[in-house]
C-alpha atoms as a PDB file:
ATOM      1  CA  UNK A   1     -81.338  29.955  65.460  1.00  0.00           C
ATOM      2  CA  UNK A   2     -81.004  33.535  65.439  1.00  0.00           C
ATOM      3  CA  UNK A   3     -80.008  35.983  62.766  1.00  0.00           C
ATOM      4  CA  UNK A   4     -76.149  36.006  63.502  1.00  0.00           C
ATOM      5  CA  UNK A   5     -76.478  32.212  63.707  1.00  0.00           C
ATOM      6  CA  UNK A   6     -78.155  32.284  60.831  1.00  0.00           C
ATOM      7  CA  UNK A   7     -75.529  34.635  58.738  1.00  0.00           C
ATOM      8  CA  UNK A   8     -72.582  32.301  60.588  1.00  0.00           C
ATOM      9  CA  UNK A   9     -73.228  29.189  59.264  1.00  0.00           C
ATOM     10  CA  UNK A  10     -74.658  30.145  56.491  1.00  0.00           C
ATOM     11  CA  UNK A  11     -72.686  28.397  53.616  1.00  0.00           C
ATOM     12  CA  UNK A  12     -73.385  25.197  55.076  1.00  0.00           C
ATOM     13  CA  UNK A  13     -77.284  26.260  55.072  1.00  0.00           C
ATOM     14  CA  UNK A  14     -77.834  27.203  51.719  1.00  0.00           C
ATOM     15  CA  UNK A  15     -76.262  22.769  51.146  1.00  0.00           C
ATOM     16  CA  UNK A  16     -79.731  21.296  50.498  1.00  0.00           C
ATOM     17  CA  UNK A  17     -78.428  18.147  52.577  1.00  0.00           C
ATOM     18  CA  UNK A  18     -77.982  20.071  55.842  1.00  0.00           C
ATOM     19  CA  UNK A  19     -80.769  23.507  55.224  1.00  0.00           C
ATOM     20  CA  UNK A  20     -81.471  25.096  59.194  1.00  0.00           C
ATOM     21  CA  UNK A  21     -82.789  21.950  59.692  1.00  0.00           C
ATOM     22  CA  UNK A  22     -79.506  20.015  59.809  1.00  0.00           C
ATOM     23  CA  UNK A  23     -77.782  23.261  61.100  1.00  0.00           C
ATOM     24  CA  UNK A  24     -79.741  22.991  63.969  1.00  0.00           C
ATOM     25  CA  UNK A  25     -79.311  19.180  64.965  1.00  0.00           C
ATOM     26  CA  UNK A  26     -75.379  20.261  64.638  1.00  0.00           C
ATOM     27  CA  UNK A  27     -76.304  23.000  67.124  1.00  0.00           C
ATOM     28  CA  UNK A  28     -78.059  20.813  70.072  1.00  0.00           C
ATOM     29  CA  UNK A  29     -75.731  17.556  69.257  1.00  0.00           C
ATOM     30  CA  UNK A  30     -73.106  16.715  72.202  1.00  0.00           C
ATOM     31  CA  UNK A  31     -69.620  15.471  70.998  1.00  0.00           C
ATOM     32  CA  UNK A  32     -66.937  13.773  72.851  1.00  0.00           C
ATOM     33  CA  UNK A  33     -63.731  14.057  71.425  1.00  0.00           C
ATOM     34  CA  UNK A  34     -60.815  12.129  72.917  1.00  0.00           C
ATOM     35  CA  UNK A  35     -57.908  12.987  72.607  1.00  0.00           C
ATOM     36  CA  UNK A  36     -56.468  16.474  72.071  1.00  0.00           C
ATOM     37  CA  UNK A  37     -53.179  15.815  70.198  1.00  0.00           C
ATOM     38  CA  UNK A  38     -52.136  15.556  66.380  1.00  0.00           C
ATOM     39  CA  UNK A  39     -56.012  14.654  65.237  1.00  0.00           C
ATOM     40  CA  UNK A  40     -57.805  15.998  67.905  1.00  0.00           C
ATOM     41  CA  UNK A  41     -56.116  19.286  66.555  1.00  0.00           C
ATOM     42  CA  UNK A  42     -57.328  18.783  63.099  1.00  0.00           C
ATOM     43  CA  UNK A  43     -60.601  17.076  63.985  1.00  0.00           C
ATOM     44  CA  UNK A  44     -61.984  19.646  67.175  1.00  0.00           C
ATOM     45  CA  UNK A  45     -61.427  23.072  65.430  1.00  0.00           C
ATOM     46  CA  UNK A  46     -63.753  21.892  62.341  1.00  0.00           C
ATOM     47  CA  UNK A  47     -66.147  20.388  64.936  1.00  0.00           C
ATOM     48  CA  UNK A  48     -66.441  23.391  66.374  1.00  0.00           C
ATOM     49  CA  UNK A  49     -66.530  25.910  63.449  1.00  0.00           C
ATOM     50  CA  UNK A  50     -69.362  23.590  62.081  1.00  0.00           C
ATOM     51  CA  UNK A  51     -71.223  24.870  65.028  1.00  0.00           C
ATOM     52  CA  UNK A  52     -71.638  21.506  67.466  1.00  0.00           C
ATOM     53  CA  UNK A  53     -73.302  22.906  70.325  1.00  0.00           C
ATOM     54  CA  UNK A  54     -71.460  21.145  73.261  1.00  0.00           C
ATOM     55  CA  UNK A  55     -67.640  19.444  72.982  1.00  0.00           C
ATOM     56  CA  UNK A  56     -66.300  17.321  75.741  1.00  0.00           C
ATOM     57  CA  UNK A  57     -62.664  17.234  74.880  1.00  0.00           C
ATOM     58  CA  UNK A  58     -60.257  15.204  76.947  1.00  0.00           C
ATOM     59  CA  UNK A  59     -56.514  14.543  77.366  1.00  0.00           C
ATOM     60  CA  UNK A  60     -54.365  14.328  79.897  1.00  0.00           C
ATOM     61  CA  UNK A  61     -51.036  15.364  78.498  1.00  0.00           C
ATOM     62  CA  UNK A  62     -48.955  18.579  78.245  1.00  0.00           C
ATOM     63  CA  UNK A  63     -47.988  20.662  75.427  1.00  0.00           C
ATOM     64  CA  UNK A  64     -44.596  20.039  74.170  1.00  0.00           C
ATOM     65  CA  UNK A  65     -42.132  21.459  71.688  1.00  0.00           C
ATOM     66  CA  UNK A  66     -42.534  18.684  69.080  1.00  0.00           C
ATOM     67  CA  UNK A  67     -46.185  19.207  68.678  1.00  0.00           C
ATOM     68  CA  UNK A  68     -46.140  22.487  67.662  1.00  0.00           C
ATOM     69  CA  UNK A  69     -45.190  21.251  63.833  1.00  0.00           C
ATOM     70  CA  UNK A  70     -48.768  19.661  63.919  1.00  0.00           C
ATOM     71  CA  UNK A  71     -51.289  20.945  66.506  1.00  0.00           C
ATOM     72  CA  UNK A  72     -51.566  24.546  65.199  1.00  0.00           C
ATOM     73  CA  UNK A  73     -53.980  25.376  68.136  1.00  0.00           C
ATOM     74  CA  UNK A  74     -50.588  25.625  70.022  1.00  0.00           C
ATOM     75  CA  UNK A  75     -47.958  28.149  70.535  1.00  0.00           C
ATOM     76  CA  UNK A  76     -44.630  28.406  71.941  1.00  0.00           C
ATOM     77  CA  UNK A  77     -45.924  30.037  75.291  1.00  0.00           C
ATOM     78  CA  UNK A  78     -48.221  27.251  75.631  1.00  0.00           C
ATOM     79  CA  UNK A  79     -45.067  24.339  75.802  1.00  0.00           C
ATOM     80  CA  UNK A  80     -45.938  22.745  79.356  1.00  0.00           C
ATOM     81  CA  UNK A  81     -49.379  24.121  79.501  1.00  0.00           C
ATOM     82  CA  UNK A  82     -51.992  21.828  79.695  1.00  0.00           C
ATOM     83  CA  UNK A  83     -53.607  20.801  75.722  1.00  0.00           C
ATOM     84  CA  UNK A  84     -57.095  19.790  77.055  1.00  0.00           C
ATOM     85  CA  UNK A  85     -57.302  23.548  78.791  1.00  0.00           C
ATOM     86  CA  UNK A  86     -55.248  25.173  75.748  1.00  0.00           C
ATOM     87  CA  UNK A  87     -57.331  24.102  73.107  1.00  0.00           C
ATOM     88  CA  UNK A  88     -60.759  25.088  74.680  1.00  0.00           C
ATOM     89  CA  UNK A  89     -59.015  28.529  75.424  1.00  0.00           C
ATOM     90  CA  UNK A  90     -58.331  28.940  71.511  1.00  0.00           C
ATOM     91  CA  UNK A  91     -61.572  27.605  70.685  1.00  0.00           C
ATOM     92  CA  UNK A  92     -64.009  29.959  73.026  1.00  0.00           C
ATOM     93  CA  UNK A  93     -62.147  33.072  71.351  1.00  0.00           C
ATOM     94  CA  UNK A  94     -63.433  32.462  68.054  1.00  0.00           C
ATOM     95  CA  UNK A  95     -66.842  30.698  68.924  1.00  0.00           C
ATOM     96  CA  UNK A  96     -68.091  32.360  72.261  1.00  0.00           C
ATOM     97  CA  UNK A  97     -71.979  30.761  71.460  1.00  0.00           C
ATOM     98  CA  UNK A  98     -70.615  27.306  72.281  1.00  0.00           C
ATOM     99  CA  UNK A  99     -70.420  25.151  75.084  1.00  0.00           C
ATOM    100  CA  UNK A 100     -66.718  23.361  76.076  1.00  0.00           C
ATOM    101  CA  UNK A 101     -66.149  20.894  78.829  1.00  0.00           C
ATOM    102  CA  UNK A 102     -62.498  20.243  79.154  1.00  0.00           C
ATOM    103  CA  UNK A 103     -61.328  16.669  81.084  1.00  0.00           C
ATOM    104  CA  UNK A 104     -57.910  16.945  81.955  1.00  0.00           C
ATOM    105  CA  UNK A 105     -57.233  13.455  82.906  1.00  0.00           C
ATOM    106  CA  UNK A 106     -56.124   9.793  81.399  1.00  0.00           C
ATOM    107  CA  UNK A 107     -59.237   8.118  79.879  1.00  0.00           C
ATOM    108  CA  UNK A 108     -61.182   5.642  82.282  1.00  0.00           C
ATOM    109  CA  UNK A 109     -64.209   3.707  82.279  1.00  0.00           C
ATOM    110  CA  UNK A 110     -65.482   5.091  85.157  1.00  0.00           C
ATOM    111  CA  UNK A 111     -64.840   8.700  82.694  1.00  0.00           C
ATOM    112  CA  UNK A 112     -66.657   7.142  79.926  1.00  0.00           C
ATOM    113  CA  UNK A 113     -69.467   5.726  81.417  1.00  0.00           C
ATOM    114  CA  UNK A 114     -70.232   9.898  83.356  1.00  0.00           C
ATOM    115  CA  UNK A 115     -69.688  11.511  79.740  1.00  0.00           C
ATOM    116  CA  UNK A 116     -70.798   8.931  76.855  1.00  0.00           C
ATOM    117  CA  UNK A 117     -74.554   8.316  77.744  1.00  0.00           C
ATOM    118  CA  UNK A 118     -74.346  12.346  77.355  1.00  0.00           C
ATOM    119  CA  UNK A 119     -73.560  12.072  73.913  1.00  0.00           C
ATOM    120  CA  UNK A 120     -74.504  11.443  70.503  1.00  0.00           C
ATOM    121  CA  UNK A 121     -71.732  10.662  69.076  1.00  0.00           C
ATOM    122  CA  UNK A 122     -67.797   9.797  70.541  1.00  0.00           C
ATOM    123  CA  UNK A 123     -64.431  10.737  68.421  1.00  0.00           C
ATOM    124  CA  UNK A 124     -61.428   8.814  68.703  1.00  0.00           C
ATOM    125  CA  UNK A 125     -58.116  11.098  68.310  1.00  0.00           C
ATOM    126  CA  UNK A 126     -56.505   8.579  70.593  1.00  0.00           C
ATOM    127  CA  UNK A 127     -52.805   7.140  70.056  1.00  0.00           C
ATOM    128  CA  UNK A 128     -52.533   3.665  72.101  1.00  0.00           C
ATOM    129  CA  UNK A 129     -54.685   0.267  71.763  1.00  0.00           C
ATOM    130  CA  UNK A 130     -55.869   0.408  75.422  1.00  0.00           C
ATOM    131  CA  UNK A 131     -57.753   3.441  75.726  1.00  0.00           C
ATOM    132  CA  UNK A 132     -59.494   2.759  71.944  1.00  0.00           C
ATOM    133  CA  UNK A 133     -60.646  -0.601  73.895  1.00  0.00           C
ATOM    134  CA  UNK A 134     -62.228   1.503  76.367  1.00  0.00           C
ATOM    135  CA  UNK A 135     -63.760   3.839  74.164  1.00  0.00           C
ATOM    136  CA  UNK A 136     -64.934   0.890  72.303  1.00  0.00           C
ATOM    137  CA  UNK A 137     -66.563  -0.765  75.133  1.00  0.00           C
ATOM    138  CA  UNK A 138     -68.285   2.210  76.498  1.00  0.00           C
ATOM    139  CA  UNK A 139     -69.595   2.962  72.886  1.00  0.00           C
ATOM    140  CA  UNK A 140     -71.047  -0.259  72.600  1.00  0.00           C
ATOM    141  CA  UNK A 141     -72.594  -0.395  76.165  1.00  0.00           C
ATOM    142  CA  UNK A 142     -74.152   3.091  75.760  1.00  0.00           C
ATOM    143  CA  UNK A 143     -74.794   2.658  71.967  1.00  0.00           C
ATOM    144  CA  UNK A 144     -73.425   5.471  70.850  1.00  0.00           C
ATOM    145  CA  UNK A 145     -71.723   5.627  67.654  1.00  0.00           C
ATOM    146  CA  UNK A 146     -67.799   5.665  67.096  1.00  0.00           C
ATOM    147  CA  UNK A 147     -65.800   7.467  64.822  1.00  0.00           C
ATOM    148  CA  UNK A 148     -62.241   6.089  65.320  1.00  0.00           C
ATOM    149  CA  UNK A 149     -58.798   6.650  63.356  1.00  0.00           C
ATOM    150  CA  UNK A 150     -55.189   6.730  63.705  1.00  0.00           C
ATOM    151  CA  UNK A 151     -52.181   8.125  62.024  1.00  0.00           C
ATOM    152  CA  UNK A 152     -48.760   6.606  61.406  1.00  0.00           C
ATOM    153  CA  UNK A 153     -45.782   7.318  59.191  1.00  0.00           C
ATOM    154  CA  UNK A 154     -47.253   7.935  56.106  1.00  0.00           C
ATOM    155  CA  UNK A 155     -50.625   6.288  56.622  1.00  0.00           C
ATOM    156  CA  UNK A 156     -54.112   6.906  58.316  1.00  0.00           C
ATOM    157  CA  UNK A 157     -57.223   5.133  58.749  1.00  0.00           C
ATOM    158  CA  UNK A 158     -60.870   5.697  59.157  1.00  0.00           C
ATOM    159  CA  UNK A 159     -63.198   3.552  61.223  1.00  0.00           C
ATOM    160  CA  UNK A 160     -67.215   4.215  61.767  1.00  0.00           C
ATOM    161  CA  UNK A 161     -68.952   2.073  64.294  1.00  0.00           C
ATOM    162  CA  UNK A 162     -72.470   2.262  65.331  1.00  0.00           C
ATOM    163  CA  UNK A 163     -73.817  -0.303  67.943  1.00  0.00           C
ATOM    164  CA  UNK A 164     -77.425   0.542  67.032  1.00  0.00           C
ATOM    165  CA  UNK A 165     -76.941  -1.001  63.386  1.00  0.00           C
ATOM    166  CA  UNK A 166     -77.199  -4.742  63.791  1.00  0.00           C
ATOM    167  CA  UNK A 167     -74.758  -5.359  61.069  1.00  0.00           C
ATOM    168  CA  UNK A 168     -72.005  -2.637  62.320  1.00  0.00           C
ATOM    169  CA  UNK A 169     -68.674  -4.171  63.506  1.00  0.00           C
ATOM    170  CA  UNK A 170     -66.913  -2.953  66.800  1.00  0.00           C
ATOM    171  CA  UNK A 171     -63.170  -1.558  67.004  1.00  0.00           C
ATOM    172  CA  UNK A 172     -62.870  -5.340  69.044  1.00  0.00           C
ATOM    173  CA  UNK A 173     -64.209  -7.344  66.214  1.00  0.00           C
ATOM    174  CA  UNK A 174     -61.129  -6.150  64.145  1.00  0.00           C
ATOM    175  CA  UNK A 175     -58.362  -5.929  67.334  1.00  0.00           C
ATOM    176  CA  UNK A 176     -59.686  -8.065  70.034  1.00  0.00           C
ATOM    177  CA  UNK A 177     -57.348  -7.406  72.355  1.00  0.00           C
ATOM    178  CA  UNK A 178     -55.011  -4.410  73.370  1.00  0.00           C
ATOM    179  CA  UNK A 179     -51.630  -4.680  72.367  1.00  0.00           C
ATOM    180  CA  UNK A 180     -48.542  -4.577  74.340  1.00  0.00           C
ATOM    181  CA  UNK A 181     -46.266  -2.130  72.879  1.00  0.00           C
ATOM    182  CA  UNK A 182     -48.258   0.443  70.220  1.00  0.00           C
ATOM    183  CA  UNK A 183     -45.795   1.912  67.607  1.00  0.00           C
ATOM    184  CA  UNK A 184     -45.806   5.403  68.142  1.00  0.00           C
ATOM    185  CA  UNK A 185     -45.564   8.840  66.333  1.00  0.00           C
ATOM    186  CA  UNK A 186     -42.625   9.981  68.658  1.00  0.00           C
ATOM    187  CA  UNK A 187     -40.847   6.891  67.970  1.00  0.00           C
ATOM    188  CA  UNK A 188     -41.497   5.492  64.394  1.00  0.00           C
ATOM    189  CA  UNK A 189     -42.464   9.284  62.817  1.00  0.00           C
ATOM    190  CA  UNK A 190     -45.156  10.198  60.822  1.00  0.00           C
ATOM    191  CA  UNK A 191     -46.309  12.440  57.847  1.00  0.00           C
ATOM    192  CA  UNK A 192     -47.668  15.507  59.578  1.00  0.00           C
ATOM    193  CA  UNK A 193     -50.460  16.557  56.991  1.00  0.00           C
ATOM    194  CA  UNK A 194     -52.020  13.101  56.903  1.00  0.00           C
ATOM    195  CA  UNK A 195     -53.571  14.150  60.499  1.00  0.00           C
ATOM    196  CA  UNK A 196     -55.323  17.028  59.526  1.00  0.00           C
ATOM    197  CA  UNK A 197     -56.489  14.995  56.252  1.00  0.00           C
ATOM    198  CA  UNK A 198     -57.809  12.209  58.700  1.00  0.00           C
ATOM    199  CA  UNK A 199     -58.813  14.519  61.281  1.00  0.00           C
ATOM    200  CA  UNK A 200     -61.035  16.460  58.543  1.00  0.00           C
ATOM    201  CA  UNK A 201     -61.950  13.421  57.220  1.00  0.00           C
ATOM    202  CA  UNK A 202     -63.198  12.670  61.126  1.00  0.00           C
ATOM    203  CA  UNK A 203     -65.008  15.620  61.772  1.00  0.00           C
ATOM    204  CA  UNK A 204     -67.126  15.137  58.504  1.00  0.00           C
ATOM    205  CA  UNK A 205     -68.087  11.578  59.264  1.00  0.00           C
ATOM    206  CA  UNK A 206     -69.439  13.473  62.516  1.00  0.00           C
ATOM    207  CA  UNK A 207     -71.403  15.661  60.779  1.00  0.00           C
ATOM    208  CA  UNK A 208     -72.904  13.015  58.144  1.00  0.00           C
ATOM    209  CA  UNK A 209     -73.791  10.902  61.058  1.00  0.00           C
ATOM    210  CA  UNK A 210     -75.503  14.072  63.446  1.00  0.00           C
ATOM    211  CA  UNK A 211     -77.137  15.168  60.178  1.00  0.00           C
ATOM    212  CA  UNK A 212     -78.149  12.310  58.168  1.00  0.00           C
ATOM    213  CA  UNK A 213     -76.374  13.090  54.711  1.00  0.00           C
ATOM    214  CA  UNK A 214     -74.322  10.984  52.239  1.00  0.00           C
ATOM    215  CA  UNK A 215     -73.734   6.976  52.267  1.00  0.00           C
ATOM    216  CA  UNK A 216     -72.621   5.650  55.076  1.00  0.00           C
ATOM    217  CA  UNK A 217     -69.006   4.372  56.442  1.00  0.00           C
ATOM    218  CA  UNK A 218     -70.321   1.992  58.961  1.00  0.00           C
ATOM    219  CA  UNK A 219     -68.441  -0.929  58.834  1.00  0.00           C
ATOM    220  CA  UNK A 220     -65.905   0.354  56.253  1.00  0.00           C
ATOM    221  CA  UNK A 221     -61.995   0.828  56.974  1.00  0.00           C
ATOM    222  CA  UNK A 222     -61.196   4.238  54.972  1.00  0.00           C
ATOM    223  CA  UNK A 223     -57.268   3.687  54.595  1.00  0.00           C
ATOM    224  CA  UNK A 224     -55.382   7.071  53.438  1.00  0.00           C
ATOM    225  CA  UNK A 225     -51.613   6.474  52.162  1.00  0.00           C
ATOM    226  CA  UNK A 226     -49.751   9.811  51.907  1.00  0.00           C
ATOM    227  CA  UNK A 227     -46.478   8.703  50.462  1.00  0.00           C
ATOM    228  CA  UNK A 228     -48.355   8.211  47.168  1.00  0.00           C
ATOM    229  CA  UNK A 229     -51.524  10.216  47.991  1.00  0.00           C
ATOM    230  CA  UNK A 230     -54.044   7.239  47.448  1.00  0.00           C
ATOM    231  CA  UNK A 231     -56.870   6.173  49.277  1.00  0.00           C
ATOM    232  CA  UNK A 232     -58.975   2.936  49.651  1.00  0.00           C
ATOM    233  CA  UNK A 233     -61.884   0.750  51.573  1.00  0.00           C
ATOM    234  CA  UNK A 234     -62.218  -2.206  53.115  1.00  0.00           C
ATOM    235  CA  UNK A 235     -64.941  -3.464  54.446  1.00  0.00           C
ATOM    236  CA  UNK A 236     -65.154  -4.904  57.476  1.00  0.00           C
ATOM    237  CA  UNK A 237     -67.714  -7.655  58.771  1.00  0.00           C
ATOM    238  CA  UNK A 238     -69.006  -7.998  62.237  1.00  0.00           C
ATOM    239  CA  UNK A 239     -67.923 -11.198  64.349  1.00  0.00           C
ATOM    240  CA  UNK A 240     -69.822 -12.803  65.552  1.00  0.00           C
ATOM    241  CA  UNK A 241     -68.127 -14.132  68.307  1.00  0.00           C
ATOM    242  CA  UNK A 242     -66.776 -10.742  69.578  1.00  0.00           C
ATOM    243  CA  UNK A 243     -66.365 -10.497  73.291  1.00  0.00           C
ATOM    244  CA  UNK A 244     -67.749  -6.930  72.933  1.00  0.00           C
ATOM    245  CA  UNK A 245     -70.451  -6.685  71.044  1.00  0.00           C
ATOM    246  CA  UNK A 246     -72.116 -10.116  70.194  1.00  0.00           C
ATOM    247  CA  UNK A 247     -75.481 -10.378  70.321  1.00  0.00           C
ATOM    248  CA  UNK A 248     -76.684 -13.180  73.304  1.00  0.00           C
END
């Protein structure tokens, strides 16, 4: 690291849990965030002011009036512009010493399978049960750990999955199969500061998994209710007859 590195990131280096040392795996870790919306918004901006060396961000959607009450990253003049592009625009203006790779594009496997063996660890800032499924699979494939959550009304919740623990779950061994019609923000509403409280939430499970500090939410469902500001954890056991990820 050099000395303006050094001065930069500084209050997380004098932490005894993170030192240069863990500074440094933040700086040479690759991250791929998907989805650029209500979490991603939260999640990518801490991600990046941590100092993560290299974000693939993808999303294939456009910037529209309504998200401006939630994605801050956004402005007026950007309604219709693309988020993916948008975002990484904001982003290299106030960290110029990173690396961005912007996918502007509907998540794929063929997508996943290019970026994740890349990366060392995938975030899910997704809204809709199909494209988690895919993330899921190509996590568990590629062994690459998962940090997964959602946002609805007034409640959000917190998923860590890491294939390369034997006794780690997958998304598919709690929702085995896609569902038809997801609920959605536009359509049922939802409590706009529980994203950026699940989105931080997010980007630090990141960090404690790139750096090695703190216990571990593997296997844990971290459920955050904002109506009465109260959180709790589940935990959540591996099946062993997942179609995913069973061992055989």
């Amino acid at each position: 690291m050099n000395e303006a590195q050094l001065l930069r990131y500084s209050r997380h280096i004098f932490l005894d849990e993170i030192d240069v040392d863990g500074q440094e795996k933040l700086q040479h870790a690759t991250v791929l965030v998907v989805g650029c919306g209500g979490l991603g918004n939260a999640c990518i901006p801490i991600l990046a002011g941590a100092g993560i060396g290299h974000l693939i961000l993808c999303d294939h959607d456009l910037i529209e009036l309504s998200n401006l009450q939630r994605q801050f990253a956004f402005t007026p003049q950007d309604v219709q512009q693309s988020k993916v592009y948008t975002l990484i625009h904001y982003l290299q203006q106030r960290h110029p010493d990173l690396t961005f790779t912007g996918i502007q594009s509907k998540m794929t496997a063929e997508i996943l399978n290019q970026y994740v063996p890349l990366c060392d660890v995938i975030v899910d800032c997704t809204d809709n049960s199909v494209t988690r499924h895919l993330i899921n699979q190509a996590a568990v494939n590629h062994k690459v750990p998962l940090v997964s959550a959602s946002v609805l009304q007034w409640s959000g919740q917190l998923m860590v999955f890491d294939r390369r623990q034997a006794h780690s779950p997958c998304y598919a061994c709690l929702f085995s199969e896609p569902h038809q019609e997801d609920m959605s923000c536009s359509q049922n509403g939802v409590f706009f500061s529980l994203f950026h409280q699940i989105g931080a939430a997010q980007a630090a499970e990141v960090m404690k998994m790139l750096i090695g500090f703190g216990e571990s939410s593997i296997g844990k469902m971290l459920h955050f209710e904002g109506l009465n500001f109260s959180t709790y954890a589940l935990d959540l056991e591996k099946n062993p007859d997942c179609p995913i990820c069973a061992d055989g």
